[in-house]
C-alpha atoms as a PDB file:
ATOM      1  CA  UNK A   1       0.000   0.000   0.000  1.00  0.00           C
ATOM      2  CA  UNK A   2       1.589   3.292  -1.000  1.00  0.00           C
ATOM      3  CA  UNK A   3       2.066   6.409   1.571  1.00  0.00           C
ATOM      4  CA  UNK A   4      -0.119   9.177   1.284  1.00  0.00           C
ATOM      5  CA  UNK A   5       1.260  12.130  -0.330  1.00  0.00           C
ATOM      6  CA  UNK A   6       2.693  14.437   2.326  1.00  0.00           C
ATOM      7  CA  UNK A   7       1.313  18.402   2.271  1.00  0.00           C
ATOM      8  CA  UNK A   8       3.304  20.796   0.703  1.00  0.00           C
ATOM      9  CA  UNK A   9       5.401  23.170   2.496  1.00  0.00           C
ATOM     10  CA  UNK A  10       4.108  25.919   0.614  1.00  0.00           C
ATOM     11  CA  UNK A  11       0.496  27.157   0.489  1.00  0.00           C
ATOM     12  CA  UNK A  12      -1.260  27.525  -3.180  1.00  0.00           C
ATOM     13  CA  UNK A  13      -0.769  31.055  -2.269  1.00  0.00           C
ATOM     14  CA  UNK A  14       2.835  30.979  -1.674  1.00  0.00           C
ATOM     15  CA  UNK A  15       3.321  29.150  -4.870  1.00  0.00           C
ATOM     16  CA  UNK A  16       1.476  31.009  -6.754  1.00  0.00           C
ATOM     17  CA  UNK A  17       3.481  34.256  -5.850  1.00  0.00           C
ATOM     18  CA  UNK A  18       6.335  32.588  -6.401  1.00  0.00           C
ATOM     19  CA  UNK A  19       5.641  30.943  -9.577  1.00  0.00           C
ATOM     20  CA  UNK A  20       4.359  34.325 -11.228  1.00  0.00           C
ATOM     21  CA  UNK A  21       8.036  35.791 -10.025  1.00  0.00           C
ATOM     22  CA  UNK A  22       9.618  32.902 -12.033  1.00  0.00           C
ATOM     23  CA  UNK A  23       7.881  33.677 -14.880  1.00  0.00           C
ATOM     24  CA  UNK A  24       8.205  37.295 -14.713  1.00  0.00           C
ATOM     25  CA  UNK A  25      12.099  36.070 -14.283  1.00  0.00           C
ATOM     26  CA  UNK A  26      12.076  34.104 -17.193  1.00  0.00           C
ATOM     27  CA  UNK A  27      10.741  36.605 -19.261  1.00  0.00           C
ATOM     28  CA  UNK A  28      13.405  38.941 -19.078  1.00  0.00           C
ATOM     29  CA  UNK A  29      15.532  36.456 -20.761  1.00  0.00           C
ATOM     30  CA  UNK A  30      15.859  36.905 -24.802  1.00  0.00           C
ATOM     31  CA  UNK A  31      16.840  34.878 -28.068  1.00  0.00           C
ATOM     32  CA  UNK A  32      19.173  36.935 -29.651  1.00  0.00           C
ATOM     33  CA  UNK A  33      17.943  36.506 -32.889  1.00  0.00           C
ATOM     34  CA  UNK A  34      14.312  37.193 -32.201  1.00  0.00           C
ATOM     35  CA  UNK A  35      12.886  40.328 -30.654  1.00  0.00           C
ATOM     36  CA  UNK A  36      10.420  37.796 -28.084  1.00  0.00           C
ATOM     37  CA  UNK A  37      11.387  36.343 -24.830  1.00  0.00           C
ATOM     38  CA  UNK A  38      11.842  32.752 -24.209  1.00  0.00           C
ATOM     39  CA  UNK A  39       8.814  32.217 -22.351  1.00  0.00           C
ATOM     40  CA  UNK A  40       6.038  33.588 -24.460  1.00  0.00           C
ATOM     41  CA  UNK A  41       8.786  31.923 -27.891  1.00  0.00           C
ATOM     42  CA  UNK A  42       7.459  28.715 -25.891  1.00  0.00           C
ATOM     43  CA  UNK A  43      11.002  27.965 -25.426  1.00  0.00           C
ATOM     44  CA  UNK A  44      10.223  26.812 -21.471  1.00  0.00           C
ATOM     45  CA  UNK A  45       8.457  23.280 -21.308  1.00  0.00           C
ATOM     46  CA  UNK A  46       8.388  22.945 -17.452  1.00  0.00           C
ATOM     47  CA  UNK A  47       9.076  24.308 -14.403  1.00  0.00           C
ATOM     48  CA  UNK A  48       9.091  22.377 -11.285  1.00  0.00           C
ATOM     49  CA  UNK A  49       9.287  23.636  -7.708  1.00  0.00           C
ATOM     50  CA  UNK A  50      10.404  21.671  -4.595  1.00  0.00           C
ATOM     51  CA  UNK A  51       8.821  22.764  -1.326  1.00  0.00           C
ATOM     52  CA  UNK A  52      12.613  24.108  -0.849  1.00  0.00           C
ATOM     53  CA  UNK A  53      11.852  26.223  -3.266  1.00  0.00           C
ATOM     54  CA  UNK A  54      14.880  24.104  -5.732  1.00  0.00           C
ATOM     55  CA  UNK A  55      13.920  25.074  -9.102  1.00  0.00           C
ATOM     56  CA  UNK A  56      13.867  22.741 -12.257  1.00  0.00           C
ATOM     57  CA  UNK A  57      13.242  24.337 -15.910  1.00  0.00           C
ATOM     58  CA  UNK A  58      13.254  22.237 -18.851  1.00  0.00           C
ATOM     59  CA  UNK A  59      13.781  24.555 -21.976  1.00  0.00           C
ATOM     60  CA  UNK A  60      14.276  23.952 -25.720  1.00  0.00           C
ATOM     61  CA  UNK A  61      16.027  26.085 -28.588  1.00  0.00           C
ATOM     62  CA  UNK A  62      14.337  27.065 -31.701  1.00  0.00           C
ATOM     63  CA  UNK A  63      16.362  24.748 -33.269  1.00  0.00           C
ATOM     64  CA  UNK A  64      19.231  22.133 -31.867  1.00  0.00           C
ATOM     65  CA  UNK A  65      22.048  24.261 -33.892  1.00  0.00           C
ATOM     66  CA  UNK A  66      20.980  27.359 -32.889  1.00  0.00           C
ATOM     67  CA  UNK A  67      24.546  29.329 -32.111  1.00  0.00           C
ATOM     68  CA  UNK A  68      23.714  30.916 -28.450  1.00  0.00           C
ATOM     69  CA  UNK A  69      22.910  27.089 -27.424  1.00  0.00           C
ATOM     70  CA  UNK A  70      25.672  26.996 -24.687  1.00  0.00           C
ATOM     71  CA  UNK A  71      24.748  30.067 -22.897  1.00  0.00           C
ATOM     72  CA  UNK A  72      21.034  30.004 -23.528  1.00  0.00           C
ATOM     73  CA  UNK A  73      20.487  27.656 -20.073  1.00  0.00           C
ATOM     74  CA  UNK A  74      23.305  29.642 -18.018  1.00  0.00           C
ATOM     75  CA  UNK A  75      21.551  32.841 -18.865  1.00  0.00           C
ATOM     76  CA  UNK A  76      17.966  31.388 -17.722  1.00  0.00           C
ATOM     77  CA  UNK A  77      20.002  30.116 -14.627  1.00  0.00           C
ATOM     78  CA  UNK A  78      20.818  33.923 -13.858  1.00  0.00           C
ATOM     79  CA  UNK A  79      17.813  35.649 -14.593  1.00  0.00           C
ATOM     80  CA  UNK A  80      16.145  32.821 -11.827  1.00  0.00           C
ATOM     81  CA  UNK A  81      18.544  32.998  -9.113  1.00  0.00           C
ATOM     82  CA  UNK A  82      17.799  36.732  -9.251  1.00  0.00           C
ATOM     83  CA  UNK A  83      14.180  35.632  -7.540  1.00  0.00           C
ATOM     84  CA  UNK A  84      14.262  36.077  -3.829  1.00  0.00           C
ATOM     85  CA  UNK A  85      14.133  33.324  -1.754  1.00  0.00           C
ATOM     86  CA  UNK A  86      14.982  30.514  -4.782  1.00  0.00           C
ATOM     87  CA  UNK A  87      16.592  27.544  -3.508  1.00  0.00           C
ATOM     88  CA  UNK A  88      19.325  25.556  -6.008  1.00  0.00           C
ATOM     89  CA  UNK A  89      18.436  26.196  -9.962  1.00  0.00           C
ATOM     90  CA  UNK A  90      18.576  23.437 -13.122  1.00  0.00           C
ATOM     91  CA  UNK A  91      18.151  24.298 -16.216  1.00  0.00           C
ATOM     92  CA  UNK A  92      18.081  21.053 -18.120  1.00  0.00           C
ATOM     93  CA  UNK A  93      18.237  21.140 -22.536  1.00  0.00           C
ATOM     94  CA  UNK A  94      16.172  19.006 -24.353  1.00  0.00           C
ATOM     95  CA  UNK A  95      14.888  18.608 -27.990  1.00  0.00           C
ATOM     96  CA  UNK A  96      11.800  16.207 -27.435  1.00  0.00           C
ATOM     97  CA  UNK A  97       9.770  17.290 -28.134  1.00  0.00           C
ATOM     98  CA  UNK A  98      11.168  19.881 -31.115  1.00  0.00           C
ATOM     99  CA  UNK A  99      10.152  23.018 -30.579  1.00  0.00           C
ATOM    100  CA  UNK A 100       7.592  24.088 -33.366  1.00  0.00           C
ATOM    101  CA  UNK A 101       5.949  28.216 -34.077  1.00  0.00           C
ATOM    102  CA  UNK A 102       2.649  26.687 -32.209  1.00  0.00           C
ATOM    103  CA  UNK A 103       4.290  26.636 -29.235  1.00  0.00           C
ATOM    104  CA  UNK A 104       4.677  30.672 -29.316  1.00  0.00           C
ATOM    105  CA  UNK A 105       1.951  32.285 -26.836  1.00  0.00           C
ATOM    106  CA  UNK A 106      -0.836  34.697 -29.011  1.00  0.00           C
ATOM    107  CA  UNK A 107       1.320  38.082 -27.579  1.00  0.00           C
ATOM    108  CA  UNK A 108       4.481  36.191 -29.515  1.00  0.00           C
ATOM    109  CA  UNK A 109       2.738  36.133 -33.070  1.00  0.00           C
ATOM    110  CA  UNK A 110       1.616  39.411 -32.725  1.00  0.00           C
ATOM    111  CA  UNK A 111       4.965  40.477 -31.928  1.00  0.00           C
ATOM    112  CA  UNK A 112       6.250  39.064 -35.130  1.00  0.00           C
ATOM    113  CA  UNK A 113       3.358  39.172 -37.614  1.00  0.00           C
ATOM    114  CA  UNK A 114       2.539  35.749 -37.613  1.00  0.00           C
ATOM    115  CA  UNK A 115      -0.931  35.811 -38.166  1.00  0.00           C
END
């Protein structure tokens, strides 16, 4: 029989707040080569937070080849440590699923015409 899951050590509330400061963290981070953030580009797949507050992000690049590639993750790893009160930060690449142009929030498209 498994264990019941135990409560969280932060309140919807708390993570709430603190979720909307990632984001607002992450969106201060650009690609280069596009005048859109990362997080409306639909470049950040998930975001996990421990009840430490540890942050995971899994993130993608426009494409696998794309040339700021190495510093892409190291610059999202900046612009979160940044948030007050964030415990240790990982920023793990991946390519699966590729990133497509559906992935890009409405505010994106707009931003480049893409409608």
């Amino acid at each position: 029989m498994s264990e019941p899951a135990a409560p969280s050590a932060l309140s919807k509330q708390e993570l709430d707040d603190f979720t909307s400061k990632l984001v607002a963290a992450l969106k201060t981070v650009f690609d280069p080569e596009i005048p859109v953030d990362i997080y409306e580009l639909g470049l950040i797949y998930k975001v996990d937070v421990a009840d430490n507050k540890d942050v995971t992000v899994d993130m993608t690049l426009t494409a696998p080849n794309c040339p700021v590639a190495a510093e892409m993750p190291l610059n999202v790893k900046g612009a979160l440590e940044l948030v007050d009160g964030i415990g240790e930060v990982t920023v793990n690449m991946t390519f699966d699923p590729p990133w497509t142009p559906e992935r890009m929030s409405e505010e994106a498209k707009l931003e480049l015409n893409m409608f």
